[in-house]
PDB file of N, CA and C in Angstrom:
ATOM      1  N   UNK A   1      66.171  99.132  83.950  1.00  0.00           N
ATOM      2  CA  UNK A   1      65.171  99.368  82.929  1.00  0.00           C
ATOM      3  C   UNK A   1      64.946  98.073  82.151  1.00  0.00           C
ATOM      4  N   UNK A   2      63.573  97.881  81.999  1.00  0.00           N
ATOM      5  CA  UNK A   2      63.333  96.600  81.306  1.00  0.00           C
ATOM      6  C   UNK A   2      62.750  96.685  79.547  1.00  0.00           C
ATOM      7  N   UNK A   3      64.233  96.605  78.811  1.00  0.00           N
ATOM      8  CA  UNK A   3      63.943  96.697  77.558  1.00  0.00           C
ATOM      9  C   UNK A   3      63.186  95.714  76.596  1.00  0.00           C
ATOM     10  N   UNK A   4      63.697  94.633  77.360  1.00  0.00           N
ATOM     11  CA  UNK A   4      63.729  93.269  76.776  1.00  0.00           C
ATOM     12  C   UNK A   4      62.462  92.054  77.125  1.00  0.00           C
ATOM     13  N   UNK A   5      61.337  91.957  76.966  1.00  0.00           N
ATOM     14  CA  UNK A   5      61.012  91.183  78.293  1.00  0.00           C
ATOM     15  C   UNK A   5      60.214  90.177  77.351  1.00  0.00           C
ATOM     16  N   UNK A   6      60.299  89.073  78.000  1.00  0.00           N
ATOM     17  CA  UNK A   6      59.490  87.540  77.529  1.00  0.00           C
ATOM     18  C   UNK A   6      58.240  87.361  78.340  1.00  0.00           C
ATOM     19  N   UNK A   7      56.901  87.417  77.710  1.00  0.00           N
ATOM     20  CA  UNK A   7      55.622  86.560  78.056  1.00  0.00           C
ATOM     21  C   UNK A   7      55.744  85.283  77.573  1.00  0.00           C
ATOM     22  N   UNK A   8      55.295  84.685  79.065  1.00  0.00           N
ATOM     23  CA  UNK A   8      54.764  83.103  77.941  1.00  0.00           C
ATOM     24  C   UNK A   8      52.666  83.339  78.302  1.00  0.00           C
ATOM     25  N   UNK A   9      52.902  82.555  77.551  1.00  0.00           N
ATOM     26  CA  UNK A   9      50.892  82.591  77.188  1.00  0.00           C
ATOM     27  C   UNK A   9      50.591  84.015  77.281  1.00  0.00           C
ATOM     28  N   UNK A  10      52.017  84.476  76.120  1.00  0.00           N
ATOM     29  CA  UNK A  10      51.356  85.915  75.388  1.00  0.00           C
ATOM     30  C   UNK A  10      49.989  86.081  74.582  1.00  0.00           C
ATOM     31  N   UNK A  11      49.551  84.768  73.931  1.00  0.00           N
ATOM     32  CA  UNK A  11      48.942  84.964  72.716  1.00  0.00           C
ATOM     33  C   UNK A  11      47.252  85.180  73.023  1.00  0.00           C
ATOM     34  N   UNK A  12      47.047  85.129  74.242  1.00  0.00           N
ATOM     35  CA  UNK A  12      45.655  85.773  74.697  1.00  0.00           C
ATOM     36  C   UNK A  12      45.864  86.192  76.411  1.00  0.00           C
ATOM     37  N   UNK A  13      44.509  86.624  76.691  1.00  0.00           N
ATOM     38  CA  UNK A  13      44.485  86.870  78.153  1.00  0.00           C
ATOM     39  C   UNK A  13      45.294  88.021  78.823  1.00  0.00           C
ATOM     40  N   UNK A  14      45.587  87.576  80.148  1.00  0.00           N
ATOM     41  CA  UNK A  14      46.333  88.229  80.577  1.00  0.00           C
ATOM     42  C   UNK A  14      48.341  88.424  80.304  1.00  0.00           C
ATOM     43  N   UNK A  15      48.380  87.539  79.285  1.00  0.00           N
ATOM     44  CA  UNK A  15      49.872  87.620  78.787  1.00  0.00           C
ATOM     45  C   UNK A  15      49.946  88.529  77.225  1.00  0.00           C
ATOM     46  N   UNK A  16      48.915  88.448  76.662  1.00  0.00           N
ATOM     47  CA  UNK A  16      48.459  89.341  75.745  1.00  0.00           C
ATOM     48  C   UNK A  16      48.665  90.918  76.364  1.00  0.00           C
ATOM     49  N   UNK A  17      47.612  90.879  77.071  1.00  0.00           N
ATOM     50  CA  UNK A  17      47.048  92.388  77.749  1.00  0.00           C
ATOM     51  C   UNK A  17      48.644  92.728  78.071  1.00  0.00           C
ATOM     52  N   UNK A  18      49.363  92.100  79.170  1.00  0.00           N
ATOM     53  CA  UNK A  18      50.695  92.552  79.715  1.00  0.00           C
ATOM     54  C   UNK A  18      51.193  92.945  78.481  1.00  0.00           C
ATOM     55  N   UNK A  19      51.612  92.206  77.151  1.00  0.00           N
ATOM     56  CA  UNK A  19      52.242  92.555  76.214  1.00  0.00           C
ATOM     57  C   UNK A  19      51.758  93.834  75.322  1.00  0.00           C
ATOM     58  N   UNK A  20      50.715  93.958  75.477  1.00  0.00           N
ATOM     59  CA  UNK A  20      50.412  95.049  74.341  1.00  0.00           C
ATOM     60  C   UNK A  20      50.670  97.019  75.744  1.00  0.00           C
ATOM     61  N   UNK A  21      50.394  96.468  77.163  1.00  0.00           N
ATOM     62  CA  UNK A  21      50.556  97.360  78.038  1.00  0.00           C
ATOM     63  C   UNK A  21      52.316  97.838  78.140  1.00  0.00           C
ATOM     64  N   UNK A  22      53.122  96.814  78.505  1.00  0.00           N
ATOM     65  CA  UNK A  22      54.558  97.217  78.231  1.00  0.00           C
ATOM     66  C   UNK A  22      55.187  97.077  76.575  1.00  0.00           C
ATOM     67  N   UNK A  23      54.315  97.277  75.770  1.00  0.00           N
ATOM     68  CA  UNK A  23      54.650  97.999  74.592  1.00  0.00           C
ATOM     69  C   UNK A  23      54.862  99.027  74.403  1.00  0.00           C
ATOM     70  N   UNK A  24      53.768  99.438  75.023  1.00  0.00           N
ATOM     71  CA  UNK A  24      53.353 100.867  74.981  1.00  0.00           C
ATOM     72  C   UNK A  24      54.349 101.935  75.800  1.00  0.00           C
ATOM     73  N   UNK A  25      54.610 101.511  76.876  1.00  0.00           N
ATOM     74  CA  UNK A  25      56.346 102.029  77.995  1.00  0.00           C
ATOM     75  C   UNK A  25      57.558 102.337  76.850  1.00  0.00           C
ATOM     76  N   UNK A  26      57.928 103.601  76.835  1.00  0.00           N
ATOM     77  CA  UNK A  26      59.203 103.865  76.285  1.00  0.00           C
ATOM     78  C   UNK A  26      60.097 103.389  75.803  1.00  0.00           C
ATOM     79  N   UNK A  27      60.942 102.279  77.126  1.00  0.00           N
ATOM     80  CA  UNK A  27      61.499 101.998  77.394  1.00  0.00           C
ATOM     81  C   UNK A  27      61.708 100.416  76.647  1.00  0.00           C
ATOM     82  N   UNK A  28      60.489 100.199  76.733  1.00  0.00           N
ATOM     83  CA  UNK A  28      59.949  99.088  76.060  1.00  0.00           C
ATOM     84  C   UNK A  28      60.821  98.792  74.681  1.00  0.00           C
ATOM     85  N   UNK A  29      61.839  97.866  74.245  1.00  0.00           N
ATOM     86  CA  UNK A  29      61.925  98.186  72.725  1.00  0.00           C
ATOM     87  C   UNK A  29      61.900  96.711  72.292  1.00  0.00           C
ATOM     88  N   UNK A  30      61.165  95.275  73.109  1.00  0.00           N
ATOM     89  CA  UNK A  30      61.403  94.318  72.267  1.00  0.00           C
ATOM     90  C   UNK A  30      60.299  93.372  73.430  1.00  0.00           C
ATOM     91  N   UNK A  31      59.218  92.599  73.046  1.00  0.00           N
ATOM     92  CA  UNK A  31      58.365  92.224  73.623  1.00  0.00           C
ATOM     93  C   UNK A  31      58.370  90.513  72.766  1.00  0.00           C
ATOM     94  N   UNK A  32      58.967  89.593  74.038  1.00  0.00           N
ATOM     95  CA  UNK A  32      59.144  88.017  72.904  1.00  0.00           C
ATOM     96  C   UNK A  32      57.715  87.506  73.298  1.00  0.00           C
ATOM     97  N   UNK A  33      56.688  86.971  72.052  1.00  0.00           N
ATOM     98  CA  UNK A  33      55.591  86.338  72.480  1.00  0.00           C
ATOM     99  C   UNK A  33      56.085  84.922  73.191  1.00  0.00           C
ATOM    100  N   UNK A  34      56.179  84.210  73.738  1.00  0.00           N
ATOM    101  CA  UNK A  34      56.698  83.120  74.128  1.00  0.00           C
ATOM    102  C   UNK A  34      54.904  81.871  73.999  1.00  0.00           C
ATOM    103  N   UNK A  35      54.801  81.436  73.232  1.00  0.00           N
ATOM    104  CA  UNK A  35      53.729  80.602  72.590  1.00  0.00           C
ATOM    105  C   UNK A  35      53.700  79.095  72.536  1.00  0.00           C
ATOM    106  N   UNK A  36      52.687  78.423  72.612  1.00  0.00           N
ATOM    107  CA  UNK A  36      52.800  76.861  71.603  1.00  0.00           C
ATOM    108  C   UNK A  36      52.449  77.503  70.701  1.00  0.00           C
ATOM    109  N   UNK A  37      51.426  77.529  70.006  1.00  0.00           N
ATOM    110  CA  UNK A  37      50.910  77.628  69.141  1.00  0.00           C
ATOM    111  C   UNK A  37      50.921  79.099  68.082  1.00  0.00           C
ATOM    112  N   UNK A  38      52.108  78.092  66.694  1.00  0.00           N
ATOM    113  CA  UNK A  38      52.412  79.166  65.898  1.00  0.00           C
ATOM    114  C   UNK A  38      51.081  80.369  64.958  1.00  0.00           C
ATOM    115  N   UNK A  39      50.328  79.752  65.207  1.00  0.00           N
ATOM    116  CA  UNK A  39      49.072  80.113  64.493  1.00  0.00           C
ATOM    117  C   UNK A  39      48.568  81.493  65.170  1.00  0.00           C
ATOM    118  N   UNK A  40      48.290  81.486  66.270  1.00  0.00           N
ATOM    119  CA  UNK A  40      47.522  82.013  67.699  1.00  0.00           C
ATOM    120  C   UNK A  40      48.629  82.946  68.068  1.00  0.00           C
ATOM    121  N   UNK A  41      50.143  82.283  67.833  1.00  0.00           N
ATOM    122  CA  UNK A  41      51.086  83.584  68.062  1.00  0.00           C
ATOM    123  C   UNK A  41      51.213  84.362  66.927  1.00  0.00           C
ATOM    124  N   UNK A  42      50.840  84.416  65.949  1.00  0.00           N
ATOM    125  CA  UNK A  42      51.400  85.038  64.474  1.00  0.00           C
ATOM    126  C   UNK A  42      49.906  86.202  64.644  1.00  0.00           C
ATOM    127  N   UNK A  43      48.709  85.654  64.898  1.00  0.00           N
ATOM    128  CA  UNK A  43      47.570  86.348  65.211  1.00  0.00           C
ATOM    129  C   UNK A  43      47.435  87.357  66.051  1.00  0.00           C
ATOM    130  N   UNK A  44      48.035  86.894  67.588  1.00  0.00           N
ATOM    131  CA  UNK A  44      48.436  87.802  68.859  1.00  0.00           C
ATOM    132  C   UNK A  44      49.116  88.956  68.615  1.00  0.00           C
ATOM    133  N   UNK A  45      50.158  88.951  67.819  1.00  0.00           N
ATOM    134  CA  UNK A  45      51.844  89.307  66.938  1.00  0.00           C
ATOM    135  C   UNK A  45      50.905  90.759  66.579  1.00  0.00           C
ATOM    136  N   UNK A  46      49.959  90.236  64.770  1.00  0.00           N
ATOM    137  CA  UNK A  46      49.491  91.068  64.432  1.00  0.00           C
ATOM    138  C   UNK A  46      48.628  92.070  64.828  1.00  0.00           C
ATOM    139  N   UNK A  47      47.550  91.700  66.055  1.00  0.00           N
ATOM    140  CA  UNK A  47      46.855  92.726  66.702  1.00  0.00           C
ATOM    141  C   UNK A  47      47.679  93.534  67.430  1.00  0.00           C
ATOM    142  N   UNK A  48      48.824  92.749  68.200  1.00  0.00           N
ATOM    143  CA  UNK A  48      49.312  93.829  68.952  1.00  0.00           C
ATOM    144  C   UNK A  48      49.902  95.172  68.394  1.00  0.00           C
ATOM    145  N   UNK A  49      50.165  94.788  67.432  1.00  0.00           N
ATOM    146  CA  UNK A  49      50.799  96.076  66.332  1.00  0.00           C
ATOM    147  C   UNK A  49      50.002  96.690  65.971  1.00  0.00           C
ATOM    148  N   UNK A  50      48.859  96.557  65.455  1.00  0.00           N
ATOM    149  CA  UNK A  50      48.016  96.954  65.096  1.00  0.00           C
ATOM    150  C   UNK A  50      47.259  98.003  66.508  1.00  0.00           C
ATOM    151  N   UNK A  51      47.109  97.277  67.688  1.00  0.00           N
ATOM    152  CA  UNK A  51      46.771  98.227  69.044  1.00  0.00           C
ATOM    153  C   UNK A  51      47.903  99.164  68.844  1.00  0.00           C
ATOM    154  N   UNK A  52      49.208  98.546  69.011  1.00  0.00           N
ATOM    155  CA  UNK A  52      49.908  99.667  69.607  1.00  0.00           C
ATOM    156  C   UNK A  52      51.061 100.778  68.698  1.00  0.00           C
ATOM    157  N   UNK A  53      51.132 100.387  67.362  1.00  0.00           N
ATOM    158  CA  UNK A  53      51.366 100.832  66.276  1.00  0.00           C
ATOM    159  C   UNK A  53      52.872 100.581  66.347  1.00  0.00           C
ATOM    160  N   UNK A  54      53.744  99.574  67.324  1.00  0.00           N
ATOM    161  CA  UNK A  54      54.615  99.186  67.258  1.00  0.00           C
ATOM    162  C   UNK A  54      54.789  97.969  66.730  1.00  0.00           C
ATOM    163  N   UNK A  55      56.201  97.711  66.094  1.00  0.00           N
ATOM    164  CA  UNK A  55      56.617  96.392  65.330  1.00  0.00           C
ATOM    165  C   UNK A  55      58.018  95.934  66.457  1.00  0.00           C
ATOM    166  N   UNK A  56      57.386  96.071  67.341  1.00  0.00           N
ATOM    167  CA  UNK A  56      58.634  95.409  68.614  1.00  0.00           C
ATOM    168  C   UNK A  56      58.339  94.101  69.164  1.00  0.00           C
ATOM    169  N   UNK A  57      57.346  93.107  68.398  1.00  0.00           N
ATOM    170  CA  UNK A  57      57.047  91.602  69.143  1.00  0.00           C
ATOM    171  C   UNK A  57      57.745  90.704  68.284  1.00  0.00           C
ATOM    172  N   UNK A  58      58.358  89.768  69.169  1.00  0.00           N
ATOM    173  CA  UNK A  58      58.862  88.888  68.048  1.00  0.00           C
ATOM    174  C   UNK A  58      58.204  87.150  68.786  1.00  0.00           C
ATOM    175  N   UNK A  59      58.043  86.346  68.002  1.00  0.00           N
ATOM    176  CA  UNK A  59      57.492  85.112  68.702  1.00  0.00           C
ATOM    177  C   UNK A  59      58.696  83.839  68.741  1.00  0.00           C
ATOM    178  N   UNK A  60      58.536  83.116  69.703  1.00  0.00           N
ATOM    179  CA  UNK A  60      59.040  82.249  69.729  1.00  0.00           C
ATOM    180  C   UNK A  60      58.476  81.102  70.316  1.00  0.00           C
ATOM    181  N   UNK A  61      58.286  80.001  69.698  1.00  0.00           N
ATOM    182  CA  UNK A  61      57.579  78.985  70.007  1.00  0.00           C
ATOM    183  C   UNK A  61      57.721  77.818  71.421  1.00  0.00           C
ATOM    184  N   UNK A  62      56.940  77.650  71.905  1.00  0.00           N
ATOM    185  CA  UNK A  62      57.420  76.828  73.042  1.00  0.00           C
ATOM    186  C   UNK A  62      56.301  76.249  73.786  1.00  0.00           C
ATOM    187  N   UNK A  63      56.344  74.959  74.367  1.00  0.00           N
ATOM    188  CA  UNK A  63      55.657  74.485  75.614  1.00  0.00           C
ATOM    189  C   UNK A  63      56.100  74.396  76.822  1.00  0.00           C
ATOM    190  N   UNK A  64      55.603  74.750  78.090  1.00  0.00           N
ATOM    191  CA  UNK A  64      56.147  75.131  79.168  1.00  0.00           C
ATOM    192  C   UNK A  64      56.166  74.243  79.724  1.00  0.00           C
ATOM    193  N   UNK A  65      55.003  73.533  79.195  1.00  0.00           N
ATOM    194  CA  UNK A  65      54.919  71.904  80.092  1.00  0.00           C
ATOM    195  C   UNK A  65      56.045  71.277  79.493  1.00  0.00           C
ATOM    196  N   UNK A  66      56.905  71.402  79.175  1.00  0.00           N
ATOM    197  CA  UNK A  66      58.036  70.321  77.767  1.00  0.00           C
ATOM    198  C   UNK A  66      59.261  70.802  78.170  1.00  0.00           C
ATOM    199  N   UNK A  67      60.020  70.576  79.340  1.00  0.00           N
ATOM    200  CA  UNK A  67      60.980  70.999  79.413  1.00  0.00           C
ATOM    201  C   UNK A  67      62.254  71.070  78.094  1.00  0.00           C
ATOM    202  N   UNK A  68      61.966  70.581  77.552  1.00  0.00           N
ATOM    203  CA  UNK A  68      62.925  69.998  75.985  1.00  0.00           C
ATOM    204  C   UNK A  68      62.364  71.167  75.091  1.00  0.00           C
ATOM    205  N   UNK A  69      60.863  70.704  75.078  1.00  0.00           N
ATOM    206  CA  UNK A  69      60.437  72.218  74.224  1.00  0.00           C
ATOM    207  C   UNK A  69      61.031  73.822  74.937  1.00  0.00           C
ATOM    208  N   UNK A  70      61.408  73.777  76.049  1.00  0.00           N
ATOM    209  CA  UNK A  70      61.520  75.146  76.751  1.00  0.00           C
ATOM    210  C   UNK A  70      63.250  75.657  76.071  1.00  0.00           C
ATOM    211  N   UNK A  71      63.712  74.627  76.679  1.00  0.00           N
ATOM    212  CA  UNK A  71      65.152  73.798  76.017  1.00  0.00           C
ATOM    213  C   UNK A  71      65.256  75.047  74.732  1.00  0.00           C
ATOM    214  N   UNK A  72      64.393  74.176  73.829  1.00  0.00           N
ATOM    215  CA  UNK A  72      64.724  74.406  71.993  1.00  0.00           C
ATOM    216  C   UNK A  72      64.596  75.234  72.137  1.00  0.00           C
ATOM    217  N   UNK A  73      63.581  76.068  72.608  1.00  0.00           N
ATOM    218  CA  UNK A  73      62.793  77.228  72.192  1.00  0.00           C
ATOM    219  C   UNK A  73      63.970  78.830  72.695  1.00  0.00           C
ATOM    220  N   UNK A  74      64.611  78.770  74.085  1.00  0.00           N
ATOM    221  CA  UNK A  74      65.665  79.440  74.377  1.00  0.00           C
ATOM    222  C   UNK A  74      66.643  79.799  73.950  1.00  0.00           C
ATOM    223  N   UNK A  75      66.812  78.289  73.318  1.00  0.00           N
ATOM    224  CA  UNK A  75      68.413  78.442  72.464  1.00  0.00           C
ATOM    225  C   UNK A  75      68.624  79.184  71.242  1.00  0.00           C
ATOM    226  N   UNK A  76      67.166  79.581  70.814  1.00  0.00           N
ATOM    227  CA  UNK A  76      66.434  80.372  69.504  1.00  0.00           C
ATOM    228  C   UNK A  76      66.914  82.195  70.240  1.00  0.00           C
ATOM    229  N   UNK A  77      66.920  82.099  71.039  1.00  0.00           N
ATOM    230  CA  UNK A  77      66.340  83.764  71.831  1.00  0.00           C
ATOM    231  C   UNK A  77      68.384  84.024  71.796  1.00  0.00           C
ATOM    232  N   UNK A  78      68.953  84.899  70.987  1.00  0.00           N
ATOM    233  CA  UNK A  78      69.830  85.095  71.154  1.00  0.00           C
ATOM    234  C   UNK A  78      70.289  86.654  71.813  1.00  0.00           C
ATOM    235  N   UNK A  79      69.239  87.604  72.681  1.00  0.00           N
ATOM    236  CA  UNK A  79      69.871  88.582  72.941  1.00  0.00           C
ATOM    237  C   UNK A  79      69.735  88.397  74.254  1.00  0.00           C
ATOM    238  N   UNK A  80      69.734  88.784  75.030  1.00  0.00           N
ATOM    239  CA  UNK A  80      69.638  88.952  76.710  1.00  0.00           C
ATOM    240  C   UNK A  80      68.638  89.895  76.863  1.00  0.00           C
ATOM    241  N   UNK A  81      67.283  88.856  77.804  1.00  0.00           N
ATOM    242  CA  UNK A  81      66.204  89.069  78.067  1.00  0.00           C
ATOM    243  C   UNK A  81      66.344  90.039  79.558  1.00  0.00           C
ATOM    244  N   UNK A  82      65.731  91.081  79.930  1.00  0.00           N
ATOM    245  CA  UNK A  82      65.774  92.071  81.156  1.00  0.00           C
ATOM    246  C   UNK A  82      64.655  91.437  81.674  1.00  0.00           C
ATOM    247  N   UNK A  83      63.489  90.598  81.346  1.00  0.00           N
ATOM    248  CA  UNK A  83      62.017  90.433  82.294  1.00  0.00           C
ATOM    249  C   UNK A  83      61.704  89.043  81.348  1.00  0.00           C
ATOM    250  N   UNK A  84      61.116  88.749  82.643  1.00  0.00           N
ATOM    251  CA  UNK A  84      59.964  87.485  82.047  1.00  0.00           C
ATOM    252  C   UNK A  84      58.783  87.853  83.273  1.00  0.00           C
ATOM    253  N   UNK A  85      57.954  87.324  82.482  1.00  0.00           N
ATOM    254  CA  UNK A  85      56.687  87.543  83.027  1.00  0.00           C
ATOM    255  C   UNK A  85      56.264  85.794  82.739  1.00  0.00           C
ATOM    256  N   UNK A  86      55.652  85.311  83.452  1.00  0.00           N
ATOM    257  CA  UNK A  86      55.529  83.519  83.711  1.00  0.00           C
ATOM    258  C   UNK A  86      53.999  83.311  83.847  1.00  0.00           C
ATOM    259  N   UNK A  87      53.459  83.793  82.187  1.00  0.00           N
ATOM    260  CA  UNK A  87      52.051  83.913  82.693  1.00  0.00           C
ATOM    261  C   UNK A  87      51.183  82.488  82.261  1.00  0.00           C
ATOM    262  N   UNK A  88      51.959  81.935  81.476  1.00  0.00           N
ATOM    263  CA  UNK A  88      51.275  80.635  80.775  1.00  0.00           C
ATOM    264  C   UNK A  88      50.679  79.565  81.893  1.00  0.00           C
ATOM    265  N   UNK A  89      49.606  78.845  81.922  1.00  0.00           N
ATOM    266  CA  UNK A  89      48.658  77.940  83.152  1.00  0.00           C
ATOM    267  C   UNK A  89      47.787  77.344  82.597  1.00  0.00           C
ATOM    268  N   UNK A  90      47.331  76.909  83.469  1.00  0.00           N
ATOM    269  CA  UNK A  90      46.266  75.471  82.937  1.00  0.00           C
ATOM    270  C   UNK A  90      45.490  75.874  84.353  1.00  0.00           C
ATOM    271  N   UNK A  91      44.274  75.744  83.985  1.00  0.00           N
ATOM    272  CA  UNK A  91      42.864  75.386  84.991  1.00  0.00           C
ATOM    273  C   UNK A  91      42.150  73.572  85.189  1.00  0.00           C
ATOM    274  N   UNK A  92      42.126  73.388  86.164  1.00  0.00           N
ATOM    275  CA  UNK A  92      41.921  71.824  86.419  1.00  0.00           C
ATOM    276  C   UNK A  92      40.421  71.416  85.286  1.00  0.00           C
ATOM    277  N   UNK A  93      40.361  69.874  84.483  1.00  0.00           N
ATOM    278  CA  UNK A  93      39.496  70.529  83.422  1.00  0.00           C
ATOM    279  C   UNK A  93      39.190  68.724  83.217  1.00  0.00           C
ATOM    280  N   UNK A  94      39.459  68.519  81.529  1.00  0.00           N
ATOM    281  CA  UNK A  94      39.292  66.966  81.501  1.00  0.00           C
ATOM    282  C   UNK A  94      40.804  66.314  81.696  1.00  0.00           C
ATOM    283  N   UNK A  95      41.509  67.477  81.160  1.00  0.00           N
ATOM    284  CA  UNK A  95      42.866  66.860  81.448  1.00  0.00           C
ATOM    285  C   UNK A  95      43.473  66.958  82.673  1.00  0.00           C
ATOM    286  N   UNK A  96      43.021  66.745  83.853  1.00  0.00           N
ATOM    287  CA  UNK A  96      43.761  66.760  84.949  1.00  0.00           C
ATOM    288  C   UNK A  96      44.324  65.964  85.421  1.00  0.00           C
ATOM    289  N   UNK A  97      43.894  64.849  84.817  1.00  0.00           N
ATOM    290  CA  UNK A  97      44.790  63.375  85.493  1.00  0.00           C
ATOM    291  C   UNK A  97      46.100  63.435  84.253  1.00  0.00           C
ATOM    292  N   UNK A  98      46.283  64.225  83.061  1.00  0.00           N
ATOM    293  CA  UNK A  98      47.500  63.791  82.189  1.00  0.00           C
ATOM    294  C   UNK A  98      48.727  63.697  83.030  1.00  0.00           C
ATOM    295  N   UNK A  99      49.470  63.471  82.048  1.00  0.00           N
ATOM    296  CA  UNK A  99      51.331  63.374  82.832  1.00  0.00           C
ATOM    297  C   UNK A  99      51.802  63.490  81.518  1.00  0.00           C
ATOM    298  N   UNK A 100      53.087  64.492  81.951  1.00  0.00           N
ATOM    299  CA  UNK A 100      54.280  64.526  80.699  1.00  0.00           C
ATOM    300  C   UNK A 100      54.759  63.774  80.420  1.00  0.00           C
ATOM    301  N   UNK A 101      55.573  63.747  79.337  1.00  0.00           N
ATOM    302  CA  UNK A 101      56.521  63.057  78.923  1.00  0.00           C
ATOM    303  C   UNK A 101      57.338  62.110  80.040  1.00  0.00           C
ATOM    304  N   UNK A 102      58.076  63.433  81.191  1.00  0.00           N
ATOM    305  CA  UNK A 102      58.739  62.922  81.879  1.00  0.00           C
ATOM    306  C   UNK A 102      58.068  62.338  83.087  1.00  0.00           C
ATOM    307  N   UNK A 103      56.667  62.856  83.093  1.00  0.00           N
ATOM    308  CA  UNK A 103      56.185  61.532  84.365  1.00  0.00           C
ATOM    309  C   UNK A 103      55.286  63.020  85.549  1.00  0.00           C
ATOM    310  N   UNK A 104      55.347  64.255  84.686  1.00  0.00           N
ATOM    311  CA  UNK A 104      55.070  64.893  85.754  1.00  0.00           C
ATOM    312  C   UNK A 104      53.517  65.171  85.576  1.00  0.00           C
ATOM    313  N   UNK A 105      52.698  65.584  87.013  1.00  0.00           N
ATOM    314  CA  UNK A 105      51.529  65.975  86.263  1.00  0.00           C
ATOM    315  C   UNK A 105      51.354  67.299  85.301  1.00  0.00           C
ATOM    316  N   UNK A 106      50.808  67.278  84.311  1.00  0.00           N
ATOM    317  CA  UNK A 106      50.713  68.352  83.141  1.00  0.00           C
ATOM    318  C   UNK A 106      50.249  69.662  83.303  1.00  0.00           C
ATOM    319  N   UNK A 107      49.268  69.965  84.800  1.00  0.00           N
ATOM    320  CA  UNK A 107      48.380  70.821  84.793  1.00  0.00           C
ATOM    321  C   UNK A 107      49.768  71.707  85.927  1.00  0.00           C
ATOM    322  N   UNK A 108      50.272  70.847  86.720  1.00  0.00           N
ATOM    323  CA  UNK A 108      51.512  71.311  87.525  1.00  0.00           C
ATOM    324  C   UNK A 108      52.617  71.591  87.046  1.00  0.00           C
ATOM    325  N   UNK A 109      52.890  71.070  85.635  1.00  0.00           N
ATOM    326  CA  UNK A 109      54.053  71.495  84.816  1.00  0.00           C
ATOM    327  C   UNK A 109      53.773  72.757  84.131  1.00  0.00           C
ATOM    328  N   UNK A 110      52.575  72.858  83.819  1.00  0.00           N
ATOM    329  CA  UNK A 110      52.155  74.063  82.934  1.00  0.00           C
ATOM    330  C   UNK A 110      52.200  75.126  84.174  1.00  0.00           C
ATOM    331  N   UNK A 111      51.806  75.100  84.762  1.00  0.00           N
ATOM    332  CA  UNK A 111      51.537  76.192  85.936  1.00  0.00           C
ATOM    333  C   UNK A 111      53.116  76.038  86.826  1.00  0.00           C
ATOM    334  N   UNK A 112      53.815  75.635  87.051  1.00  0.00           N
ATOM    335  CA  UNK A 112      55.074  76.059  87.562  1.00  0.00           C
ATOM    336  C   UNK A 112      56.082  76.275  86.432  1.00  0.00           C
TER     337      UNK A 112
END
């Protein structure tokens, strides 16, 4: 049974939709927004409660492309997660030629 479960690129789309859908499941009792952006997650946070009349999301900040950010952001999550859902991506755009920090391309870091 999956009580516990982490979206990343909860805060719209299809990581949103997943989150506010396994809210709604019984079983369901703790939904982590997994986010960059504290703004957009605090926003996501409040509608979903508001859809689903539960106070079971909690956010935690992170970039997927940032292995360091992924790093910090974990070491924050202190219960034991049952699901992740790995929805956060990038579409090829102006930034397709970037590179991370560590040298990787950005649009391939975000998406794996």
């Amino acid at each position: 049974m999956n009580e516990s479960i982490l979206i990343t690129g909860a805060n719209a789309g299809l990581g949103k939709e997943a989150a506010r859908q396994l809210a709604l499941k019984r079983e369901t009792k703790k939904v982590i927004l997994f986010c960059r952006n504290q703004a957009k997650a605090e926003a996501a946070k409040k509608d979903l409660e508001a859809q689903t009349g539960k106070r079971i999301f909690e956010i935690v900040i992170g970039d997927v492309s940032d292995i360091n950010s992924v790093r910090n952001a974990v070491e924050k999550i202190k219960e034991p997660i049952d699901a992740a859902i790995l929805n956060a991506g990038g579409m090829v755009g102006k930034t397709a030629e970037n590179m991370t920090r560590s040298g990787m391309n950005l649009l391939a870091a975000t998406n794996i």
